[in-house]
PDB file of N, CA and C in Angstrom:
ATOM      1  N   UNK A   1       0.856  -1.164   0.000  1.00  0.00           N
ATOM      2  CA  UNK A   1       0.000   0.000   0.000  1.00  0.00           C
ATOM      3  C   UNK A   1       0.903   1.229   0.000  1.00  0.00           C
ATOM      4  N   UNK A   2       1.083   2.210  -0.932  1.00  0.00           N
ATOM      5  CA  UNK A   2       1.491   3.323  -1.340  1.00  0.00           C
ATOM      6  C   UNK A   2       0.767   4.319  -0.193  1.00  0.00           C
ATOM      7  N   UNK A   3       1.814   5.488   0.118  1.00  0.00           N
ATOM      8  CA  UNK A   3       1.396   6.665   0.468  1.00  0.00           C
ATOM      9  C   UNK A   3      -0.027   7.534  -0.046  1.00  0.00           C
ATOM     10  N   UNK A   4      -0.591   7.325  -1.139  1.00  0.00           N
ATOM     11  CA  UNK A   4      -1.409   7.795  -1.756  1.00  0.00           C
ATOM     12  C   UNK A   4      -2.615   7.186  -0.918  1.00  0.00           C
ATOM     13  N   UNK A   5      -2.239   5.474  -1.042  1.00  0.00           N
ATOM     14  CA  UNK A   5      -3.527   4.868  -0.966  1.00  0.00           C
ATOM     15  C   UNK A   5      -3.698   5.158   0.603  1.00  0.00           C
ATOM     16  N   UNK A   6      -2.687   5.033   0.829  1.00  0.00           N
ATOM     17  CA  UNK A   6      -2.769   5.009   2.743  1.00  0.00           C
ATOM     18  C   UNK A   6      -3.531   6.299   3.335  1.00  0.00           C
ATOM     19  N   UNK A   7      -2.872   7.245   2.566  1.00  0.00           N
ATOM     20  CA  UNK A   7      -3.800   8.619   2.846  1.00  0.00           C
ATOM     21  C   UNK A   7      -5.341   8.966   3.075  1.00  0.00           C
ATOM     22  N   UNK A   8      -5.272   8.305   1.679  1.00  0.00           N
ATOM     23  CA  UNK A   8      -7.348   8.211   1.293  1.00  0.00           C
ATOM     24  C   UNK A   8      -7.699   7.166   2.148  1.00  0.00           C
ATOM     25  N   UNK A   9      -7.030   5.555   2.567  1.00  0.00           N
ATOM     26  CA  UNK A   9      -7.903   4.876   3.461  1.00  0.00           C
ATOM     27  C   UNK A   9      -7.871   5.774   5.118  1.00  0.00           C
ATOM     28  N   UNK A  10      -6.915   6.306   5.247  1.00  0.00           N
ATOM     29  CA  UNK A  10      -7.168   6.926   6.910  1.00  0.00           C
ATOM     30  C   UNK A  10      -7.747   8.187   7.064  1.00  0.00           C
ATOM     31  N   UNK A  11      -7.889   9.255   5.757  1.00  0.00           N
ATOM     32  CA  UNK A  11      -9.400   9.638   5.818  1.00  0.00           C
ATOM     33  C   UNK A  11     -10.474   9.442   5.781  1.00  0.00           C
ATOM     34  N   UNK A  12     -10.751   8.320   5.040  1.00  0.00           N
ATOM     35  CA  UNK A  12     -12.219   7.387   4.802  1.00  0.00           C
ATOM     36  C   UNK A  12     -12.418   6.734   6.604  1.00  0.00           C
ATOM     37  N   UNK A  13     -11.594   6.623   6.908  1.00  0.00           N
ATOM     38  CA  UNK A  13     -11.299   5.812   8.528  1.00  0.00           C
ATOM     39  C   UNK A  13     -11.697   7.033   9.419  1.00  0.00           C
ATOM     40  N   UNK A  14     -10.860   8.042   9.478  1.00  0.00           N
ATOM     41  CA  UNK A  14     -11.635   8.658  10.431  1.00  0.00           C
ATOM     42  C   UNK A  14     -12.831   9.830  10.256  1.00  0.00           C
ATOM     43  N   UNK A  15     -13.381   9.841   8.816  1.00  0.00           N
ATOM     44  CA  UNK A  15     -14.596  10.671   8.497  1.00  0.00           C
ATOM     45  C   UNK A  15     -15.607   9.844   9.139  1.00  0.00           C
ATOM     46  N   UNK A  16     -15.527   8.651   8.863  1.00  0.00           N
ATOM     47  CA  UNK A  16     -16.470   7.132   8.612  1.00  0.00           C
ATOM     48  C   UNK A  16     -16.488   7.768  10.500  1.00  0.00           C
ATOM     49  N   UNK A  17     -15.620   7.103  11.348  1.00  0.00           N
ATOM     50  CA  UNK A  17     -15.820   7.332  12.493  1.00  0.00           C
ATOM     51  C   UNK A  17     -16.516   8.632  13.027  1.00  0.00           C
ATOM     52  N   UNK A  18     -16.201   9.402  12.970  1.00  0.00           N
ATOM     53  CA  UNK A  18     -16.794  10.797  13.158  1.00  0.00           C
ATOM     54  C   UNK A  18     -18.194  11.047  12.806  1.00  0.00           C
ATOM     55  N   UNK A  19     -18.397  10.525  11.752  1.00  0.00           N
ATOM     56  CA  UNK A  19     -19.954  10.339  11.197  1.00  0.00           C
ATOM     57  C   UNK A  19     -20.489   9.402  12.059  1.00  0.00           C
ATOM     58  N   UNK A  20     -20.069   8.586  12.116  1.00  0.00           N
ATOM     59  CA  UNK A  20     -21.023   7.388  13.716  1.00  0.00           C
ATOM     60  C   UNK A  20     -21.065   8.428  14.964  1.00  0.00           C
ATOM     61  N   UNK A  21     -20.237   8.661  15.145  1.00  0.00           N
ATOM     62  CA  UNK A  21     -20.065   9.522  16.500  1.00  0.00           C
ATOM     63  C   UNK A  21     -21.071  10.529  16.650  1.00  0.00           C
ATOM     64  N   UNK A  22     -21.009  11.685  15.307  1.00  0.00           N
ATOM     65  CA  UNK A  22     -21.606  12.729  15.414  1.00  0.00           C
ATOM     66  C   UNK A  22     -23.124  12.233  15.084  1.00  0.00           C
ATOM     67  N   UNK A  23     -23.670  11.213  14.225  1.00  0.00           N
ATOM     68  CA  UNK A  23     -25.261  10.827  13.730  1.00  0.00           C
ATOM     69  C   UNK A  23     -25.689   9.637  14.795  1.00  0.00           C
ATOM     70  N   UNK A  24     -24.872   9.727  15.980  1.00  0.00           N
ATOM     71  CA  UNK A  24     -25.408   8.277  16.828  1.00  0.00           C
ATOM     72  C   UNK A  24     -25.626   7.028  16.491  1.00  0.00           C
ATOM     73  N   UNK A  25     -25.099   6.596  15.117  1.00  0.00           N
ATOM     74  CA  UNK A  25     -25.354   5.896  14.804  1.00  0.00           C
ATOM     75  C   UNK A  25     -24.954   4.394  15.479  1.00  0.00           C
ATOM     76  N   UNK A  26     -25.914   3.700  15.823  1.00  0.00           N
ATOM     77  CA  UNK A  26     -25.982   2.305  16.269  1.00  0.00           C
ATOM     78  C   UNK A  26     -26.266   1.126  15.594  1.00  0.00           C
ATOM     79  N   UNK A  27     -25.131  -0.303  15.947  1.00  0.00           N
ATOM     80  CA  UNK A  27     -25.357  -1.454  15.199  1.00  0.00           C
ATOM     81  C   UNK A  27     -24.573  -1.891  14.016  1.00  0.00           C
ATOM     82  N   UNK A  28     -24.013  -2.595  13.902  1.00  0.00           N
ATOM     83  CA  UNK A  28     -23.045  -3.019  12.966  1.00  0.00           C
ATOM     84  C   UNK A  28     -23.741  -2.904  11.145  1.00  0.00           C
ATOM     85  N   UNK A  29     -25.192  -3.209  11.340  1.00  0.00           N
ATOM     86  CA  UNK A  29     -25.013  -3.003   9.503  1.00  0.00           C
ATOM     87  C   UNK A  29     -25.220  -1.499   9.182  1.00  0.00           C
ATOM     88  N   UNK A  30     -25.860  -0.439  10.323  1.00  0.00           N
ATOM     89  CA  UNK A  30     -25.707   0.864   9.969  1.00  0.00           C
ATOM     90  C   UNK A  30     -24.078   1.129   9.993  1.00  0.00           C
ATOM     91  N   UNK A  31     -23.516   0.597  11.008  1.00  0.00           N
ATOM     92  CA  UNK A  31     -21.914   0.746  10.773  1.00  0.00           C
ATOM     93  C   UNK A  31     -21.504   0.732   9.384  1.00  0.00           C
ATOM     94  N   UNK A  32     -22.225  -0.423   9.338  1.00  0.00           N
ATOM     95  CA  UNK A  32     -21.111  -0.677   7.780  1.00  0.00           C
ATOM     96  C   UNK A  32     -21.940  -0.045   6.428  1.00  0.00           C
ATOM     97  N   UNK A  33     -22.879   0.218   6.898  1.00  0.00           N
ATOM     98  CA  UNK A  33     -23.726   1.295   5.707  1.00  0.00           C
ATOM     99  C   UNK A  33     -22.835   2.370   5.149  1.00  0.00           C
ATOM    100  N   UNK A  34     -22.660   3.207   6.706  1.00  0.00           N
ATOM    101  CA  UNK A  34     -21.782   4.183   7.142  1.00  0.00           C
ATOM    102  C   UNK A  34     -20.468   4.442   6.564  1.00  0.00           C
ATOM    103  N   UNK A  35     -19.846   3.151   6.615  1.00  0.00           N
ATOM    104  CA  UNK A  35     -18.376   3.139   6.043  1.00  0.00           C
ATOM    105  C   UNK A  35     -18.306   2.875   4.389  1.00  0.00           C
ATOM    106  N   UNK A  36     -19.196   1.737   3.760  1.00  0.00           N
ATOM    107  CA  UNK A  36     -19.180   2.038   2.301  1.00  0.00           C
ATOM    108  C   UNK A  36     -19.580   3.257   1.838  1.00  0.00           C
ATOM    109  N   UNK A  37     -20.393   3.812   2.308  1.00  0.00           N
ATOM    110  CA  UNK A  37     -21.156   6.036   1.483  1.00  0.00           C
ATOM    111  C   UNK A  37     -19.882   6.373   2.161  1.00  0.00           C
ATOM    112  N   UNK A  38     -19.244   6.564   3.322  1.00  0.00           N
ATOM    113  CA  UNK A  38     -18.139   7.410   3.381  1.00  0.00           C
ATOM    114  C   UNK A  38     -17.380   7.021   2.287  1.00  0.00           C
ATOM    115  N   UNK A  39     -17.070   6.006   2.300  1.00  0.00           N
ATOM    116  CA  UNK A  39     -15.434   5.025   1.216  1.00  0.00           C
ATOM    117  C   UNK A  39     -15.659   5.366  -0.421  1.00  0.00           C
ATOM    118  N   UNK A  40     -17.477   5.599  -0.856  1.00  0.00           N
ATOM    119  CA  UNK A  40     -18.120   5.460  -2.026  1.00  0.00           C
ATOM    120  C   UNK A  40     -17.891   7.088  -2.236  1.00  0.00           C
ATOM    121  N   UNK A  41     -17.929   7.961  -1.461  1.00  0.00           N
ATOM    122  CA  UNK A  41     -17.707   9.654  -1.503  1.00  0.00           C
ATOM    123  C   UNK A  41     -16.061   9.585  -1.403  1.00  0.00           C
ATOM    124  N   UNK A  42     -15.712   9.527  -0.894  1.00  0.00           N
ATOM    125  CA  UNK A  42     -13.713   9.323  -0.648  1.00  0.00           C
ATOM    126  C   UNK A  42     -13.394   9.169  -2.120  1.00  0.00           C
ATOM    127  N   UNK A  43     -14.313   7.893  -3.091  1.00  0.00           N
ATOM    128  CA  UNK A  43     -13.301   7.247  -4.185  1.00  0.00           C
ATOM    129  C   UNK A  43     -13.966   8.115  -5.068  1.00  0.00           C
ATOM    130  N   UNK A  44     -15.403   8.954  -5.077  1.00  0.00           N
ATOM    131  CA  UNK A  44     -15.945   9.495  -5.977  1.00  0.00           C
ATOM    132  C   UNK A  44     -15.038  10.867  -6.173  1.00  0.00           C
ATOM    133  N   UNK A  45     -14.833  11.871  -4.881  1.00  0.00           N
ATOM    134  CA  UNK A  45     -14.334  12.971  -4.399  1.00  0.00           C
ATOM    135  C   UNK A  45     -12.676  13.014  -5.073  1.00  0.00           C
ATOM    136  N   UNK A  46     -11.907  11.439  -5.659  1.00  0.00           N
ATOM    137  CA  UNK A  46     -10.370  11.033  -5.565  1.00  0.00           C
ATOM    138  C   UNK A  46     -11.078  11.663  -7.242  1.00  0.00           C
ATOM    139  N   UNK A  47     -11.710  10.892  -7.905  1.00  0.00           N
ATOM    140  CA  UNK A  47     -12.044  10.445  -9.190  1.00  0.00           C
ATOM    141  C   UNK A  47     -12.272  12.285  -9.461  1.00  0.00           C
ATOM    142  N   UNK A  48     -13.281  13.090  -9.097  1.00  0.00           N
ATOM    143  CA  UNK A  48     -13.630  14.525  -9.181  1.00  0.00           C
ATOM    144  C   UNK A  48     -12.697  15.177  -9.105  1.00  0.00           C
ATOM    145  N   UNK A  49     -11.422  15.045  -8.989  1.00  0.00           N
ATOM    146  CA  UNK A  49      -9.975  16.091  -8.750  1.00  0.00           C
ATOM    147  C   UNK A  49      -9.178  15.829  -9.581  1.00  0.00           C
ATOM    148  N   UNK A  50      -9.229  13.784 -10.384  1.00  0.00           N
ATOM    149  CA  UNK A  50      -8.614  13.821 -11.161  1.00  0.00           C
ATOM    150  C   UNK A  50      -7.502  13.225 -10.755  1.00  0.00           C
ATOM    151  N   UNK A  51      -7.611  12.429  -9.743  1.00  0.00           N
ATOM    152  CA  UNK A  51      -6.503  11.254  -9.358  1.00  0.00           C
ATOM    153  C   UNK A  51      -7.656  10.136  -9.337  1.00  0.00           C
ATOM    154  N   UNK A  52      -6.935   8.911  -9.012  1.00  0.00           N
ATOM    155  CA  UNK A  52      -6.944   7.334  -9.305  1.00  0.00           C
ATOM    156  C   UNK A  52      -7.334   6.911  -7.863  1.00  0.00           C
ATOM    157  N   UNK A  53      -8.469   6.451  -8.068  1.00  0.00           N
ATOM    158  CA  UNK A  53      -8.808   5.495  -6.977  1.00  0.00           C
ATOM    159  C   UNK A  53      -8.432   5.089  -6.081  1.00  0.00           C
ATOM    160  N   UNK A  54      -8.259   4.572  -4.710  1.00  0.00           N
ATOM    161  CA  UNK A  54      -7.475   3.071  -4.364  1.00  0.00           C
ATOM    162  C   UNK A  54      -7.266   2.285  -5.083  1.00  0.00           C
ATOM    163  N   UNK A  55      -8.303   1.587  -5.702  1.00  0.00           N
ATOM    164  CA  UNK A  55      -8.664   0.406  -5.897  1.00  0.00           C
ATOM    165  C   UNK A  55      -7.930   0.129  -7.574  1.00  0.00           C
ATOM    166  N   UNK A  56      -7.517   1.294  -7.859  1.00  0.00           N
ATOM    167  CA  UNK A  56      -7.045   1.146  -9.290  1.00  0.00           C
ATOM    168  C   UNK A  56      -5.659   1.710  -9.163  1.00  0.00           C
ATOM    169  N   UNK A  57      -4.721   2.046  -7.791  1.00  0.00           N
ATOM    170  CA  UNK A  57      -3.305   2.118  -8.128  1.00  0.00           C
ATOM    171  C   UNK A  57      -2.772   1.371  -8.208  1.00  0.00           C
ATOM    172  N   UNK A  58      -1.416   0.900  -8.335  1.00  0.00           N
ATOM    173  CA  UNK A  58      -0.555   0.013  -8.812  1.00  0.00           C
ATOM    174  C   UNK A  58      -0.383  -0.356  -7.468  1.00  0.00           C
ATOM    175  N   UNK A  59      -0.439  -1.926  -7.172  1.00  0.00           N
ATOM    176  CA  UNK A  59       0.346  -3.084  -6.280  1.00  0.00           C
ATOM    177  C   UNK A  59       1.519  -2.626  -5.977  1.00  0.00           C
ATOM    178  N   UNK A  60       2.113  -2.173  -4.648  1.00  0.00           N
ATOM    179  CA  UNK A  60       3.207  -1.999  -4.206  1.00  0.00           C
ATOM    180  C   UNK A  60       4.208  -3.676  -4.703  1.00  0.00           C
ATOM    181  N   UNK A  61       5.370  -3.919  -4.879  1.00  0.00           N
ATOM    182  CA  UNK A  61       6.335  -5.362  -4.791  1.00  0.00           C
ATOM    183  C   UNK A  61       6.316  -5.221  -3.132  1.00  0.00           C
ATOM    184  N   UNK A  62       5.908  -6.709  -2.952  1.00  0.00           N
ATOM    185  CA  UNK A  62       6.443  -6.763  -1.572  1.00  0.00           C
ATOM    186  C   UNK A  62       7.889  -6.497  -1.304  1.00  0.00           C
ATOM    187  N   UNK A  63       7.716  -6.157  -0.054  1.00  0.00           N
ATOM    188  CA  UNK A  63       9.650  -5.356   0.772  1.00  0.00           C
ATOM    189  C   UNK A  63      10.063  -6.836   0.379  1.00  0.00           C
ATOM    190  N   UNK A  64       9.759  -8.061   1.098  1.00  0.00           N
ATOM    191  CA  UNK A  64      10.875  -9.005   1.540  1.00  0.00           C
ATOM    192  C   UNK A  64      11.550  -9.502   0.020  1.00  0.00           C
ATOM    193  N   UNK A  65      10.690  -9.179  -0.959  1.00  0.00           N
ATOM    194  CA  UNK A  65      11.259  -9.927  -2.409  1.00  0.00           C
ATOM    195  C   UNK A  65      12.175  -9.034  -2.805  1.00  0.00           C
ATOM    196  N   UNK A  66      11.739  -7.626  -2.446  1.00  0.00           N
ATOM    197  CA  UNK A  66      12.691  -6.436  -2.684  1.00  0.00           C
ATOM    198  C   UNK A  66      14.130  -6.477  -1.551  1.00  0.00           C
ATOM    199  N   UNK A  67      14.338  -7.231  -0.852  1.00  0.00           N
ATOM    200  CA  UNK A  67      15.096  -7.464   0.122  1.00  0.00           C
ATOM    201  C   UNK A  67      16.447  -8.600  -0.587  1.00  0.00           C
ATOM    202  N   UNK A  68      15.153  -9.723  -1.177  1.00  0.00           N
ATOM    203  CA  UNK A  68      15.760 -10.808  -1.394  1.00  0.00           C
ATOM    204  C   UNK A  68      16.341 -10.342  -2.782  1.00  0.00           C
ATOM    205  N   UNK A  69      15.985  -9.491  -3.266  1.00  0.00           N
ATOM    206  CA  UNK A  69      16.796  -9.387  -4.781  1.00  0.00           C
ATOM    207  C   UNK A  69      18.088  -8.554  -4.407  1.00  0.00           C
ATOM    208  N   UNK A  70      17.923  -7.348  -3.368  1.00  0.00           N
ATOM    209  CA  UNK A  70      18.687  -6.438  -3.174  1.00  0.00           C
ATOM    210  C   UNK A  70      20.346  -7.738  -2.998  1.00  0.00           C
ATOM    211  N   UNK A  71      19.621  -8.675  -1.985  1.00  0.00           N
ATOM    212  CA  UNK A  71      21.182  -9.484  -1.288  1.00  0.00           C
ATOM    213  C   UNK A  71      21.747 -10.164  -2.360  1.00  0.00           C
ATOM    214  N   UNK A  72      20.645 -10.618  -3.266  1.00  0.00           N
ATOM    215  CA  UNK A  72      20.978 -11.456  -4.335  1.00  0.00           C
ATOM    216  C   UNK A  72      22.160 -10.756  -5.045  1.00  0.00           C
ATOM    217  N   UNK A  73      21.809  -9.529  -5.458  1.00  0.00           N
ATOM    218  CA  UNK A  73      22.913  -8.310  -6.295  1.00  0.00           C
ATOM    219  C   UNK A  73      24.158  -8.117  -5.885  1.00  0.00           C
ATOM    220  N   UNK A  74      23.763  -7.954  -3.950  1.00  0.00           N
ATOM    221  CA  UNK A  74      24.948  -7.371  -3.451  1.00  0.00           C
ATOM    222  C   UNK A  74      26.292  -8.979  -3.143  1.00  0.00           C
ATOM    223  N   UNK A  75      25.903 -10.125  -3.540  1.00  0.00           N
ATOM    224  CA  UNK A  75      26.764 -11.212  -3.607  1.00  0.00           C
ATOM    225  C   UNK A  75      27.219 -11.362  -4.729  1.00  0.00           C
ATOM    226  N   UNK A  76      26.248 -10.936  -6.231  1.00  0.00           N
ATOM    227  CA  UNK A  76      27.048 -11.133  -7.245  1.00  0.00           C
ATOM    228  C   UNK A  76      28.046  -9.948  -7.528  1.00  0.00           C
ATOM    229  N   UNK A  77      27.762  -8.837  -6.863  1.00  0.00           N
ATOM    230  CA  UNK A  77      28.973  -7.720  -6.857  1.00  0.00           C
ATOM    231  C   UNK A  77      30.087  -8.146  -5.919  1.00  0.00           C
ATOM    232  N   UNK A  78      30.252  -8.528  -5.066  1.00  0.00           N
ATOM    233  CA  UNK A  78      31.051  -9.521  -4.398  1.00  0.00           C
ATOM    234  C   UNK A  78      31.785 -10.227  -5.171  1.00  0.00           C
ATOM    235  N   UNK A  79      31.318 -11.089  -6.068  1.00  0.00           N
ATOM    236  CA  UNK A  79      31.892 -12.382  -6.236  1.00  0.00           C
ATOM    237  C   UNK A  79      32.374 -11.948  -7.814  1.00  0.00           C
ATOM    238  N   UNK A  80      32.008 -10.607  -8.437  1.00  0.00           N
ATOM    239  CA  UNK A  80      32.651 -10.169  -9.627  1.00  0.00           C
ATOM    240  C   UNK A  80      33.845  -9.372  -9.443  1.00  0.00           C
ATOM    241  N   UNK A  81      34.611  -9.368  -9.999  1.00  0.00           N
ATOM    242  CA  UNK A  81      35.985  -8.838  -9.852  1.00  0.00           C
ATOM    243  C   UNK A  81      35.926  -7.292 -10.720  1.00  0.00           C
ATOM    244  N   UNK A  82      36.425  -6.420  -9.795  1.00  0.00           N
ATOM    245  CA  UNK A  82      36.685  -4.825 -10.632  1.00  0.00           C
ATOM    246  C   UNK A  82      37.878  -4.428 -11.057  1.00  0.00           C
ATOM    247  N   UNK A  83      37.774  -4.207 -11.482  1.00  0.00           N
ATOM    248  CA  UNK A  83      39.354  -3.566 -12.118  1.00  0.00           C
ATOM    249  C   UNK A  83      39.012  -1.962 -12.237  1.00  0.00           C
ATOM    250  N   UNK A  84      40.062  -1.552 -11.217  1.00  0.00           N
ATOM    251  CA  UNK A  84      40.310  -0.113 -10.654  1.00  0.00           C
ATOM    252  C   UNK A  84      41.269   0.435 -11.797  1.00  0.00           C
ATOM    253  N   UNK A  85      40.920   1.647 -12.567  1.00  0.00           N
ATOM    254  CA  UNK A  85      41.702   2.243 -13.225  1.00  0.00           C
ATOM    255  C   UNK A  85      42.177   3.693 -12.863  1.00  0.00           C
TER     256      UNK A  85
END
């Protein structure tokens, strides 16, 4: 999850909350009423400015594969010989 996406889900997170809080709202399926119209205004409001969704940015590479390639590199630079001029 990208900075972008992270942004828009922890505003959708705490509008969503605030709206229960402030409309009293009680019970888990008004909860979750609550949180898709917040999440459904969040992705409409992203789309109206002229940026990209959540749901349509690009898949972060997981760190650990990005880890495992980094060591992979740093052994074959190791094990290749330089010649200093």
């Amino acid at each position: 999850m990208g900075s972008t996406e992270l942004a828009a889900n922890l505003f959708r997170a705490t509008q969503t909350e605030k709206k229960i809080q402030r409309d009293k709202i009680i019970g888990k399926a008004e909860a979750n009423k609550t949180h898709y119209d917040v999440g459904k205004k969040v992705r409409q409001t992203i789309q109206d400015i002229g940026g990209t969704p959540p749901e349509e940015l690009p898949v972060l590479e997981d760190v650990s594969k990005i880890q495992k390639a980094v060591k992979s590199i740093e052994k074959q630079l190791k094990k290749t010989p330089c010649s200093r001029t």
